[in-house]
PDB file of N, CA and C in Angstrom:
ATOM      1  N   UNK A   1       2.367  -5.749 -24.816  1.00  0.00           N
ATOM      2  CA  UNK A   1       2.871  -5.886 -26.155  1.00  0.00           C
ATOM      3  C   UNK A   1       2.330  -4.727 -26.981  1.00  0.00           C
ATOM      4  N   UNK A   2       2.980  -4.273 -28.173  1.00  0.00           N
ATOM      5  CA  UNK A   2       2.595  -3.383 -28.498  1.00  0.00           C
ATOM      6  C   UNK A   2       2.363  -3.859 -29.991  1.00  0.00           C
ATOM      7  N   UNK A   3       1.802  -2.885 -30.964  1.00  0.00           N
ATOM      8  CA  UNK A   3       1.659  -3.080 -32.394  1.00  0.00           C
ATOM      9  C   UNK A   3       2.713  -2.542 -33.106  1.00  0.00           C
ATOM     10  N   UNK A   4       3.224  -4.095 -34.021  1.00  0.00           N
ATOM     11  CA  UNK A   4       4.599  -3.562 -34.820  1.00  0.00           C
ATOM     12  C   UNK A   4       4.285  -2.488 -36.386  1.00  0.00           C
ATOM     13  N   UNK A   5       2.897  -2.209 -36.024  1.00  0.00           N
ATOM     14  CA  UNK A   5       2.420  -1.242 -37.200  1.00  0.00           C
ATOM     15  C   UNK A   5       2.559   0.093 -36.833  1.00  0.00           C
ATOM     16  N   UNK A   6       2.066   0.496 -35.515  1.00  0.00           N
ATOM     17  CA  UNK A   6       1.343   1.636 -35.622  1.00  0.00           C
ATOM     18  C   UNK A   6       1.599   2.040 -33.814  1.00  0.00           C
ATOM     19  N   UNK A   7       2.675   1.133 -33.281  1.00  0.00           N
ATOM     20  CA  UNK A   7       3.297   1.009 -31.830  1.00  0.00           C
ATOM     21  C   UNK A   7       1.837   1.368 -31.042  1.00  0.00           C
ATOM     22  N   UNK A   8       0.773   1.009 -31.160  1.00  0.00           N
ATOM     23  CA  UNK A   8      -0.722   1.144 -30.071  1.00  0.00           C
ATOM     24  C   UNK A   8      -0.291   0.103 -29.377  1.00  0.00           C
ATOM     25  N   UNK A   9      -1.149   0.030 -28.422  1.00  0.00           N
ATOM     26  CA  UNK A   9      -1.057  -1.249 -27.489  1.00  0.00           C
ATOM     27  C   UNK A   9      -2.043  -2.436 -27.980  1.00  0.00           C
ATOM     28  N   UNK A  10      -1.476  -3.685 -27.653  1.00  0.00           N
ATOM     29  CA  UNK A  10      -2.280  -4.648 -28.060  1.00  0.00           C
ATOM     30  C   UNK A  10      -3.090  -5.295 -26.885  1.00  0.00           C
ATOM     31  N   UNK A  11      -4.309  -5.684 -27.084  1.00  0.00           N
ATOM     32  CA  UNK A  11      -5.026  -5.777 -26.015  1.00  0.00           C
ATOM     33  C   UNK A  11      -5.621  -7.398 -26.227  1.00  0.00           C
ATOM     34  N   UNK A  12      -6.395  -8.619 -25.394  1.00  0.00           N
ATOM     35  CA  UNK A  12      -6.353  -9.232 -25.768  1.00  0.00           C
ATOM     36  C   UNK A  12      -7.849  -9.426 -26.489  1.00  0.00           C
ATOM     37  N   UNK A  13      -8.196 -10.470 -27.512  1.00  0.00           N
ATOM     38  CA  UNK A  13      -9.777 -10.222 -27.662  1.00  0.00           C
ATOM     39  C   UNK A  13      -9.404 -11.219 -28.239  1.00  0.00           C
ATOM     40  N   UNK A  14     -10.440 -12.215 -27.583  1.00  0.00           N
ATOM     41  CA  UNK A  14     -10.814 -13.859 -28.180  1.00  0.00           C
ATOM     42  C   UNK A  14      -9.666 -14.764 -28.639  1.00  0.00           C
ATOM     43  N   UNK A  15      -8.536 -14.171 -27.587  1.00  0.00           N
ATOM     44  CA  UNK A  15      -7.321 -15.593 -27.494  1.00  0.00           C
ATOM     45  C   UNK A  15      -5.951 -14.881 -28.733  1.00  0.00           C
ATOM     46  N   UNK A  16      -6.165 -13.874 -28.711  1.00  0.00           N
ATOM     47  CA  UNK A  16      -5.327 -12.800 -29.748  1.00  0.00           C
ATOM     48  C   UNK A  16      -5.230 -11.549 -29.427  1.00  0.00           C
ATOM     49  N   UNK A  17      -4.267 -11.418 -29.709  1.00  0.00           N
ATOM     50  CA  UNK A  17      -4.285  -9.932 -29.658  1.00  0.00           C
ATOM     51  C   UNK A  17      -4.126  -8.980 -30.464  1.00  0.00           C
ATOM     52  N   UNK A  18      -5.195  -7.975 -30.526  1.00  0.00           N
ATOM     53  CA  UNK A  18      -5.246  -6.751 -31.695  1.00  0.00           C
ATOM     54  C   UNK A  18      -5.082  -5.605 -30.609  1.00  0.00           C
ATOM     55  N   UNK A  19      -4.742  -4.960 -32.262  1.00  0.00           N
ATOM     56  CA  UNK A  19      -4.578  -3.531 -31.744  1.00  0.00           C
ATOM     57  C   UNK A  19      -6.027  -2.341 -31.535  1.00  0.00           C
ATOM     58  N   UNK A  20      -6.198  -1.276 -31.082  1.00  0.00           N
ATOM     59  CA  UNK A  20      -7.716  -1.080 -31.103  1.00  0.00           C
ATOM     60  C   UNK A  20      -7.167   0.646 -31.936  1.00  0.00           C
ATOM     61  N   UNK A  21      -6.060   0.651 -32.403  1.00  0.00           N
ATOM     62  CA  UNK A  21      -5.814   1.667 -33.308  1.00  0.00           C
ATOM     63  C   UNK A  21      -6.215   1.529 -34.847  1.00  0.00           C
ATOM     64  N   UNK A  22      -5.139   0.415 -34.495  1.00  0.00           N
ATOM     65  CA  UNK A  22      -5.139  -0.016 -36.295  1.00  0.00           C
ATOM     66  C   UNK A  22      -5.813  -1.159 -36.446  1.00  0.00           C
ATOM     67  N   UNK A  23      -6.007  -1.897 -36.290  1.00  0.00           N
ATOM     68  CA  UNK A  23      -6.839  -3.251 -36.164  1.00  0.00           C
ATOM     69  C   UNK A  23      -5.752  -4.339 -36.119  1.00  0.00           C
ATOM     70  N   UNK A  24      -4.954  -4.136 -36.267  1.00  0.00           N
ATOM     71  CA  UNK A  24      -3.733  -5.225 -36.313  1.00  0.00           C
ATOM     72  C   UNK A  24      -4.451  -6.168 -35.454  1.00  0.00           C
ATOM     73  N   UNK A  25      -4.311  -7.830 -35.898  1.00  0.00           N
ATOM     74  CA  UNK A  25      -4.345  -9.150 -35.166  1.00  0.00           C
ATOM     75  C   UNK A  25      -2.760  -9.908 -34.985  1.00  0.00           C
ATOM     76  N   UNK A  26      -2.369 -10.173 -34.127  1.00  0.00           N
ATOM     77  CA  UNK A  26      -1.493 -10.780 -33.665  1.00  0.00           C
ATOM     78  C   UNK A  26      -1.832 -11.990 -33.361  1.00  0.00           C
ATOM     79  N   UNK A  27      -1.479 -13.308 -34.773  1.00  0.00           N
ATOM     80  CA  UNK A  27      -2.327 -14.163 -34.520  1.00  0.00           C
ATOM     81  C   UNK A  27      -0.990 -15.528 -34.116  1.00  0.00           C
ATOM     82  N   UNK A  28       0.034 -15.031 -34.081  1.00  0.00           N
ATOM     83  CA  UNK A  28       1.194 -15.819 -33.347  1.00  0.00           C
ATOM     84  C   UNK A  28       1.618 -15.755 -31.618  1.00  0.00           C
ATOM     85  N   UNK A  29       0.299 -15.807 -30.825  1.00  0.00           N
ATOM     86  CA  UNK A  29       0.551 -15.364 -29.507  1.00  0.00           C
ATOM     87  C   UNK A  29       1.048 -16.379 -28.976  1.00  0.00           C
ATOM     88  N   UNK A  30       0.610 -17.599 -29.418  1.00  0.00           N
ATOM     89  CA  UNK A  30       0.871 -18.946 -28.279  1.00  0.00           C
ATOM     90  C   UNK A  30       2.575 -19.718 -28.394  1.00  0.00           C
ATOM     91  N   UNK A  31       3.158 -18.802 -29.377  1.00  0.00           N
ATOM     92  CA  UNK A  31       5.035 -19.518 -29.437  1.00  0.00           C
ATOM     93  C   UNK A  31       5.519 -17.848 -28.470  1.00  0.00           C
ATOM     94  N   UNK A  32       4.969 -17.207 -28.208  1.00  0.00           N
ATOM     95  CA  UNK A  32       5.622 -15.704 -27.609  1.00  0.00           C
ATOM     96  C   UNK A  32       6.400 -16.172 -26.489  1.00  0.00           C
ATOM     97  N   UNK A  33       7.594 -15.478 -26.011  1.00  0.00           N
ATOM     98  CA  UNK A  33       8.335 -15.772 -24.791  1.00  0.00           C
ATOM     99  C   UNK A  33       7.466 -14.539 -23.956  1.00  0.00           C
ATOM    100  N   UNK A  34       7.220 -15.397 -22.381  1.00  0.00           N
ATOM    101  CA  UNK A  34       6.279 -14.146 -21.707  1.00  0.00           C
ATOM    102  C   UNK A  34       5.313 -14.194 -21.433  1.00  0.00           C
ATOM    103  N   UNK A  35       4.392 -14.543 -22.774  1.00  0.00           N
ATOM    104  CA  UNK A  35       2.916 -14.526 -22.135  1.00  0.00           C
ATOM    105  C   UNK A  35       2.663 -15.953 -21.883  1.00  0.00           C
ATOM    106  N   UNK A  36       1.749 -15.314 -20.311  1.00  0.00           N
ATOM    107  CA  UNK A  36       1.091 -16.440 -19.775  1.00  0.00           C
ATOM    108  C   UNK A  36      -0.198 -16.840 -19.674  1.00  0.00           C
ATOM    109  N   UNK A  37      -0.909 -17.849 -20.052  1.00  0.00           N
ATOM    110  CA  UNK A  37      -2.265 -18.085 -19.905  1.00  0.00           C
ATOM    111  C   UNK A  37      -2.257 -19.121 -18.552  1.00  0.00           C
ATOM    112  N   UNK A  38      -3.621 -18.263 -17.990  1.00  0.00           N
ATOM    113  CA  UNK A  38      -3.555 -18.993 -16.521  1.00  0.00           C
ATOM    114  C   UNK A  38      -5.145 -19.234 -16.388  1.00  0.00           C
ATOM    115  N   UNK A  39      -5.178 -20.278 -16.017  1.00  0.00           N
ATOM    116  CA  UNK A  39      -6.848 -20.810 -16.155  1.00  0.00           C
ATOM    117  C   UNK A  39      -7.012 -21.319 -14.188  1.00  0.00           C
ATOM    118  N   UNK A  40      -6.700 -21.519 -13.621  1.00  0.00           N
ATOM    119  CA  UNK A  40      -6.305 -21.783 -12.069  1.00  0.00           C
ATOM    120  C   UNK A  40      -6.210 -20.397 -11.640  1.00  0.00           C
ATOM    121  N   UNK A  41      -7.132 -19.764 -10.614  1.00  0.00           N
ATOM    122  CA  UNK A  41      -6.434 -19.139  -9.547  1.00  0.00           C
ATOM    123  C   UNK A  41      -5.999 -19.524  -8.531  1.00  0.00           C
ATOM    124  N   UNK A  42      -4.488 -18.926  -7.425  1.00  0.00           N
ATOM    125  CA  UNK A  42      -4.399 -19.325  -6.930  1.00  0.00           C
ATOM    126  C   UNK A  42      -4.511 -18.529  -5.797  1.00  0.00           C
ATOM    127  N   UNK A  43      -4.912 -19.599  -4.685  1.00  0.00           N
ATOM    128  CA  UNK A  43      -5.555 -19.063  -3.300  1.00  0.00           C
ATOM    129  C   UNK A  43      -4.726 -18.182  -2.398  1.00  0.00           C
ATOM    130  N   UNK A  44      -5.024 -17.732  -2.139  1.00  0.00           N
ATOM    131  CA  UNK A  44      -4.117 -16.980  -0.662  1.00  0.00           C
ATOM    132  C   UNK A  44      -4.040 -17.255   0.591  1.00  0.00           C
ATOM    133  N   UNK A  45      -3.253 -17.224   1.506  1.00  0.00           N
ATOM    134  CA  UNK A  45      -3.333 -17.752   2.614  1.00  0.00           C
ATOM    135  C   UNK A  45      -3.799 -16.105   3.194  1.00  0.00           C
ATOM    136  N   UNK A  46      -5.108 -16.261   4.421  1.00  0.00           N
ATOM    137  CA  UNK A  46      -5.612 -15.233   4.912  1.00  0.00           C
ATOM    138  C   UNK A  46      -4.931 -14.861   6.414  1.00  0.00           C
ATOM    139  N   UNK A  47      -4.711 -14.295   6.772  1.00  0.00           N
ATOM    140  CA  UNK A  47      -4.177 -13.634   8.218  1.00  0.00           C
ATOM    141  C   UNK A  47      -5.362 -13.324   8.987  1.00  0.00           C
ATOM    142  N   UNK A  48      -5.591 -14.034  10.027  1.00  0.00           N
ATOM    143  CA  UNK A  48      -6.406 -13.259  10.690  1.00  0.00           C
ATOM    144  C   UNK A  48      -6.060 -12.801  12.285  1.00  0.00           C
ATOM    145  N   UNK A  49      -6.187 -11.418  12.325  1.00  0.00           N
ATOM    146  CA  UNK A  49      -5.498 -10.857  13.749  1.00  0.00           C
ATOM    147  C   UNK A  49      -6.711 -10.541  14.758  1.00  0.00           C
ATOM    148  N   UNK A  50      -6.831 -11.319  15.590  1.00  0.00           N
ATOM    149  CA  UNK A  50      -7.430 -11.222  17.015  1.00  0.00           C
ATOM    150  C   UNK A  50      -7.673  -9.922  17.669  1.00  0.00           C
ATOM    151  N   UNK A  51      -6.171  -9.279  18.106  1.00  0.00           N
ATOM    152  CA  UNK A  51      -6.249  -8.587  18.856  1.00  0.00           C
ATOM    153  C   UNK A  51      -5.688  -7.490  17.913  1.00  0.00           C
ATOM    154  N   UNK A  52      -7.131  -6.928  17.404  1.00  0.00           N
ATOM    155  CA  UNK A  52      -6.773  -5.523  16.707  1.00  0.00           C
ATOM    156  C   UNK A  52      -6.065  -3.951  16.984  1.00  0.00           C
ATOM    157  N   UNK A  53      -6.544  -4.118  18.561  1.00  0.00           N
ATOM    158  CA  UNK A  53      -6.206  -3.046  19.137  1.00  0.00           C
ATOM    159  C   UNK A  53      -4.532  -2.866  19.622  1.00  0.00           C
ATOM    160  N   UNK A  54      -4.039  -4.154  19.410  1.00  0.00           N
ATOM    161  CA  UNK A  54      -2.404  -3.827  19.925  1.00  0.00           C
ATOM    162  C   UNK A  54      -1.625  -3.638  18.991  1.00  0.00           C
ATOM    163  N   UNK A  55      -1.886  -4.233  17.019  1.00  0.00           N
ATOM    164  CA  UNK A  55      -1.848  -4.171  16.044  1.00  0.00           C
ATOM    165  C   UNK A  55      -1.186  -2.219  15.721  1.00  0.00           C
ATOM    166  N   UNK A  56      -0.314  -2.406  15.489  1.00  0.00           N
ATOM    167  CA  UNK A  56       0.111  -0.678  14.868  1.00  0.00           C
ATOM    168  C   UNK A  56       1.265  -1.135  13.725  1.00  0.00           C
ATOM    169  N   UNK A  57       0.877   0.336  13.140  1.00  0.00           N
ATOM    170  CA  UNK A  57       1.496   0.627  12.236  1.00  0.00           C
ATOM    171  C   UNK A  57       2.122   2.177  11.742  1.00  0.00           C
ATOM    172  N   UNK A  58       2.461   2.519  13.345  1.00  0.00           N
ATOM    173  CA  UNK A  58       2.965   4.080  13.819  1.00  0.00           C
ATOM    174  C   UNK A  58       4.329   3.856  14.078  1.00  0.00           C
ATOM    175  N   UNK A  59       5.037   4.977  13.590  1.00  0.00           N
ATOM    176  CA  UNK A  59       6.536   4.812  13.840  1.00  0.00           C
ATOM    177  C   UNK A  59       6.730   4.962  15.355  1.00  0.00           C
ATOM    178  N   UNK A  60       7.917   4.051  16.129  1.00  0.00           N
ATOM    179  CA  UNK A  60       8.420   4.889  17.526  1.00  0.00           C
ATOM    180  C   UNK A  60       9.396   5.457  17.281  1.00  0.00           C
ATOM    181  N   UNK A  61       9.185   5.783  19.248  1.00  0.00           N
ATOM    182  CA  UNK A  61      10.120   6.960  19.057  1.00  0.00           C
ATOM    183  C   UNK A  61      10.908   6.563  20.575  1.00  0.00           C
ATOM    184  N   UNK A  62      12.387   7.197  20.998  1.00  0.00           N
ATOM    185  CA  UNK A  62      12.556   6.697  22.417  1.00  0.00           C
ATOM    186  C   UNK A  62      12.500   8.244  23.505  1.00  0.00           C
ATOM    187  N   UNK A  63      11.050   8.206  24.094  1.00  0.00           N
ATOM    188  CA  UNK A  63      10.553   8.948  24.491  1.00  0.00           C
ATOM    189  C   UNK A  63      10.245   8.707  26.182  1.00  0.00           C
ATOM    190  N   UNK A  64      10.546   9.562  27.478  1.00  0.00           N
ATOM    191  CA  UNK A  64       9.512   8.897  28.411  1.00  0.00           C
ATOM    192  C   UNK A  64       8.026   8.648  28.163  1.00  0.00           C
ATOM    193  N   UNK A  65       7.458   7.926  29.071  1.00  0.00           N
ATOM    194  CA  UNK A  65       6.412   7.816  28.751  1.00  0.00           C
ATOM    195  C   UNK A  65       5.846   8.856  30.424  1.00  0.00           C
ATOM    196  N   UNK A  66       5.171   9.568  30.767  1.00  0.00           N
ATOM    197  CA  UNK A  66       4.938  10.355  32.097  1.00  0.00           C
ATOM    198  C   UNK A  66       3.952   9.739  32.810  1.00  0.00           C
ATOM    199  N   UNK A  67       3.773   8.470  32.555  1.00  0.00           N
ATOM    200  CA  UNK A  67       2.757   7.626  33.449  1.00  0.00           C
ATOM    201  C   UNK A  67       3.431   6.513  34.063  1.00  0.00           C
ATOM    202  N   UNK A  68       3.935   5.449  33.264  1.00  0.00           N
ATOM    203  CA  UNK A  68       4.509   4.598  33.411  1.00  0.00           C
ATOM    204  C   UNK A  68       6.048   4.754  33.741  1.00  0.00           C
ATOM    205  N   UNK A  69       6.509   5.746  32.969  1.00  0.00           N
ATOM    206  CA  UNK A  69       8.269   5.889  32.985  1.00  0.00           C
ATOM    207  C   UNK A  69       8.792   5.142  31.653  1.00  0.00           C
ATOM    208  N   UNK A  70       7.970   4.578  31.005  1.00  0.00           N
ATOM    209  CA  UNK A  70       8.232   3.251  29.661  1.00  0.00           C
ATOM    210  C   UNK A  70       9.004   4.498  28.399  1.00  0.00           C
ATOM    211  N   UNK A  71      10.154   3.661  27.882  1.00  0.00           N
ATOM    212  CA  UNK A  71      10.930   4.695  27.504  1.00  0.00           C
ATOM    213  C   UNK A  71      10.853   5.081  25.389  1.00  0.00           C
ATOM    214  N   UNK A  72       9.904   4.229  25.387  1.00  0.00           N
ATOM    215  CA  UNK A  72       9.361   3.852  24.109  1.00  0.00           C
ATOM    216  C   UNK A  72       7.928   4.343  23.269  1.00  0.00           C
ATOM    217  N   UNK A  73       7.330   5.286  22.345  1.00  0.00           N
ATOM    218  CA  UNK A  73       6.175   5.597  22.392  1.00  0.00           C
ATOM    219  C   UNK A  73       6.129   5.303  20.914  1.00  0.00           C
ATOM    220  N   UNK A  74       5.114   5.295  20.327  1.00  0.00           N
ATOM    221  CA  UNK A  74       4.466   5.602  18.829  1.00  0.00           C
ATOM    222  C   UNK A  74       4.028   7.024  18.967  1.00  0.00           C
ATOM    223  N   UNK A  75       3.843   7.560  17.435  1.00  0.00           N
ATOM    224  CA  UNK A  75       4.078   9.052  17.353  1.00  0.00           C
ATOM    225  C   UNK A  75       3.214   9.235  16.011  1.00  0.00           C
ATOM    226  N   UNK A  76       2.547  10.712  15.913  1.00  0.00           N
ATOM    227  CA  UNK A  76       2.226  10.964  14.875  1.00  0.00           C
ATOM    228  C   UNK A  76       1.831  12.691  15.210  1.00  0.00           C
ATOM    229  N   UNK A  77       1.515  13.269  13.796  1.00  0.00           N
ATOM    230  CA  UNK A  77       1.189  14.726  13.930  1.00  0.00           C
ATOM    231  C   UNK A  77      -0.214  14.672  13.810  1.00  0.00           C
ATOM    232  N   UNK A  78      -1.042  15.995  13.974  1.00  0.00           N
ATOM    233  CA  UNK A  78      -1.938  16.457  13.397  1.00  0.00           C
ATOM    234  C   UNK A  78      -1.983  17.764  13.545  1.00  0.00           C
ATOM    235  N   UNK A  79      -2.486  18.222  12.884  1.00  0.00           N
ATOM    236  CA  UNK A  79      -2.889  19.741  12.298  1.00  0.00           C
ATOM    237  C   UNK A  79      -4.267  19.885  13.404  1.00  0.00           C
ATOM    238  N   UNK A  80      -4.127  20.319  14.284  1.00  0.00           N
ATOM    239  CA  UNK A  80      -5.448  20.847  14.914  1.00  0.00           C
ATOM    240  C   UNK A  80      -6.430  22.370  15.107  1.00  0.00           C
ATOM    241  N   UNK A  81      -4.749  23.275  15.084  1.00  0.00           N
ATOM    242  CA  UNK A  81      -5.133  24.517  15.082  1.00  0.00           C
ATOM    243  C   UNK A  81      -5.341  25.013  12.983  1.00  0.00           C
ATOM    244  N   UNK A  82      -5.243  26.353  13.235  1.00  0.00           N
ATOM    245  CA  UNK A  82      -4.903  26.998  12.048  1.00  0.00           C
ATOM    246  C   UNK A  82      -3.885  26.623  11.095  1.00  0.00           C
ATOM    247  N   UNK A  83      -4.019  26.562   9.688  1.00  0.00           N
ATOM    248  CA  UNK A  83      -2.709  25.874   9.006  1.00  0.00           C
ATOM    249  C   UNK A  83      -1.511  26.699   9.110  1.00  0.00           C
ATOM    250  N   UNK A  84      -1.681  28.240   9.662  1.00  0.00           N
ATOM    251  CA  UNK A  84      -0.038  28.911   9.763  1.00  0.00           C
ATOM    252  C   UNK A  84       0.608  28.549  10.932  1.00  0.00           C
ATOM    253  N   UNK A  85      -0.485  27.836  11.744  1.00  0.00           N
ATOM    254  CA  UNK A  85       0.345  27.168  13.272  1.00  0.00           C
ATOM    255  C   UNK A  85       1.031  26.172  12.710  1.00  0.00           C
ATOM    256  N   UNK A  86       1.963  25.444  13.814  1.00  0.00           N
ATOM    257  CA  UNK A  86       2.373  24.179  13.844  1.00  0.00           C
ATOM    258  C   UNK A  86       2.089  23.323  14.095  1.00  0.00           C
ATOM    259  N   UNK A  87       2.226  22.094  13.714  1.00  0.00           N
ATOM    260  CA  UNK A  87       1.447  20.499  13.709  1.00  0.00           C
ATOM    261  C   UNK A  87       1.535  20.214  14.900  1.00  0.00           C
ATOM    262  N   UNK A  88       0.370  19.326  15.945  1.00  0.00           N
ATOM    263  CA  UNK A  88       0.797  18.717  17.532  1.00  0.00           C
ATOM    264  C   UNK A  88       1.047  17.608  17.374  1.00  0.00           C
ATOM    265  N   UNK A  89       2.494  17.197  17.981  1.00  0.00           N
ATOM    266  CA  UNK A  89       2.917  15.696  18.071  1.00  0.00           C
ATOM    267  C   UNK A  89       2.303  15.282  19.369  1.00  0.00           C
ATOM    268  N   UNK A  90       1.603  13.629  18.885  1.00  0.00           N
ATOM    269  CA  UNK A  90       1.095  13.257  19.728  1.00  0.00           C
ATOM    270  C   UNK A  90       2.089  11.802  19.999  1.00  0.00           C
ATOM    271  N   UNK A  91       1.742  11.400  20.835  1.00  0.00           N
ATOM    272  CA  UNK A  91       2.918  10.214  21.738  1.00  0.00           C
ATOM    273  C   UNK A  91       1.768   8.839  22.111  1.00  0.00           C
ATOM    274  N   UNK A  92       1.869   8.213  21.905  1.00  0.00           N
ATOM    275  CA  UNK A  92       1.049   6.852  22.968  1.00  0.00           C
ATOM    276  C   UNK A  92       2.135   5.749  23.246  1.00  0.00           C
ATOM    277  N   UNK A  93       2.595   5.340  24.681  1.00  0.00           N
ATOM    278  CA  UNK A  93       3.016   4.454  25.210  1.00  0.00           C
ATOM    279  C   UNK A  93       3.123   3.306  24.881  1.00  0.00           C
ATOM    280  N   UNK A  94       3.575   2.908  24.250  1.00  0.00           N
ATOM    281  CA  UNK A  94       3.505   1.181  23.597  1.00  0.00           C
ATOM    282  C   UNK A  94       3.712   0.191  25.067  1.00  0.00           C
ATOM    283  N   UNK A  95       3.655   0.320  26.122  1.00  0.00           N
ATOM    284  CA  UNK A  95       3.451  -0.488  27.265  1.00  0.00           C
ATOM    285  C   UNK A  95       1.978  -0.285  28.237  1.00  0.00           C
ATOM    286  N   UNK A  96       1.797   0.950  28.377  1.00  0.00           N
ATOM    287  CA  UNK A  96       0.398   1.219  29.513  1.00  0.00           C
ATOM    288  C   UNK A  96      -0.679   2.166  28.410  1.00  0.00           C
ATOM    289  N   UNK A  97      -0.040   2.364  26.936  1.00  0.00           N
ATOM    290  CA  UNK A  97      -0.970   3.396  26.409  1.00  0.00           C
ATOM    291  C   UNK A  97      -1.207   4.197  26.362  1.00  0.00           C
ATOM    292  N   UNK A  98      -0.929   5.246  27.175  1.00  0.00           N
ATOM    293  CA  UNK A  98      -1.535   6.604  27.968  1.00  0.00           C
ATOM    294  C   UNK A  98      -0.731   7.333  26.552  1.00  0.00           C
ATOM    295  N   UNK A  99      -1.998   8.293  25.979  1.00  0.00           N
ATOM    296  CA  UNK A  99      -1.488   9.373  25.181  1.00  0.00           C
ATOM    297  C   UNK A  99      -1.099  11.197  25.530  1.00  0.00           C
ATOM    298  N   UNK A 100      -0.354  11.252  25.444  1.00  0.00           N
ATOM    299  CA  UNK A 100      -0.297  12.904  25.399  1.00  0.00           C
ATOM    300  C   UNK A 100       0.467  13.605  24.384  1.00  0.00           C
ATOM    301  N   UNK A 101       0.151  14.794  24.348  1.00  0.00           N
ATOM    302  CA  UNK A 101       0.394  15.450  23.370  1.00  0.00           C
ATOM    303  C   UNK A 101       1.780  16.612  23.548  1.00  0.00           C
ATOM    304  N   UNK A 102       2.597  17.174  22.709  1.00  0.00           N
ATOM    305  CA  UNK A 102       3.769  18.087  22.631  1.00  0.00           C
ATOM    306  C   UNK A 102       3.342  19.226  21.969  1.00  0.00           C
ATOM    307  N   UNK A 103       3.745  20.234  22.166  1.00  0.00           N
ATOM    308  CA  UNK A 103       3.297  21.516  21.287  1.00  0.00           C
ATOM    309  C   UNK A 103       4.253  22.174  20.684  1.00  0.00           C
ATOM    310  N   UNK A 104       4.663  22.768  19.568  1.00  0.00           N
ATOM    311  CA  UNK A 104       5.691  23.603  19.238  1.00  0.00           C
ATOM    312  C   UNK A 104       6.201  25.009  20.054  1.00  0.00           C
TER     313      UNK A 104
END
């Protein structure tokens, strides 16, 4: 909400809201459409994952895999050499794992 004086923002302080420009009090908060007073938090349901290591969040790609033959990999770059080189795409197998790398 903002201040209809001096358009600052209104912030809340002791169940009202003023402005910290002009001092404006906004002492009609509790008929406002919008604001909510919330005295309850509410809980979250937690996830918990076991098996961290099979867990990804790498794009695939449809690639052989040269171990298995598996036709599916996850993919990402990195910068290993010099920054005027080109980035190495690396590959890991989403069935047996095995990583290797591509070069430009």
């Amino acid at each position: 909400m903002f201040c209809p004086e001096c358009q600052g923002m209104l912030v809340p302080v002791g169940g009202k809201l003023k402005c910290r420009r002009c001092g404006y009090v906004d002492e009609s908060t509790a008929d406002k459409p919008g604001l909510k007073k919330t005295i309850k938090r509410d809980e979250k349901e937690i996830v918990i994952i076991e098996d961290a290591d099979m867990m990804t969040t790498l794009p695939t790609i449809s690639v052989r895999c040269p171990e298995c033959g598996h036709d599916i990999a996850e993919w990402w770059l990195r910068q290993l050499r010099s920054a005027d080189e080109s980035e190495v795409r690396f590959f890991r197998c989403v069935k047996c794992r095995h990583t290797w790398r591509e070069y430009d």
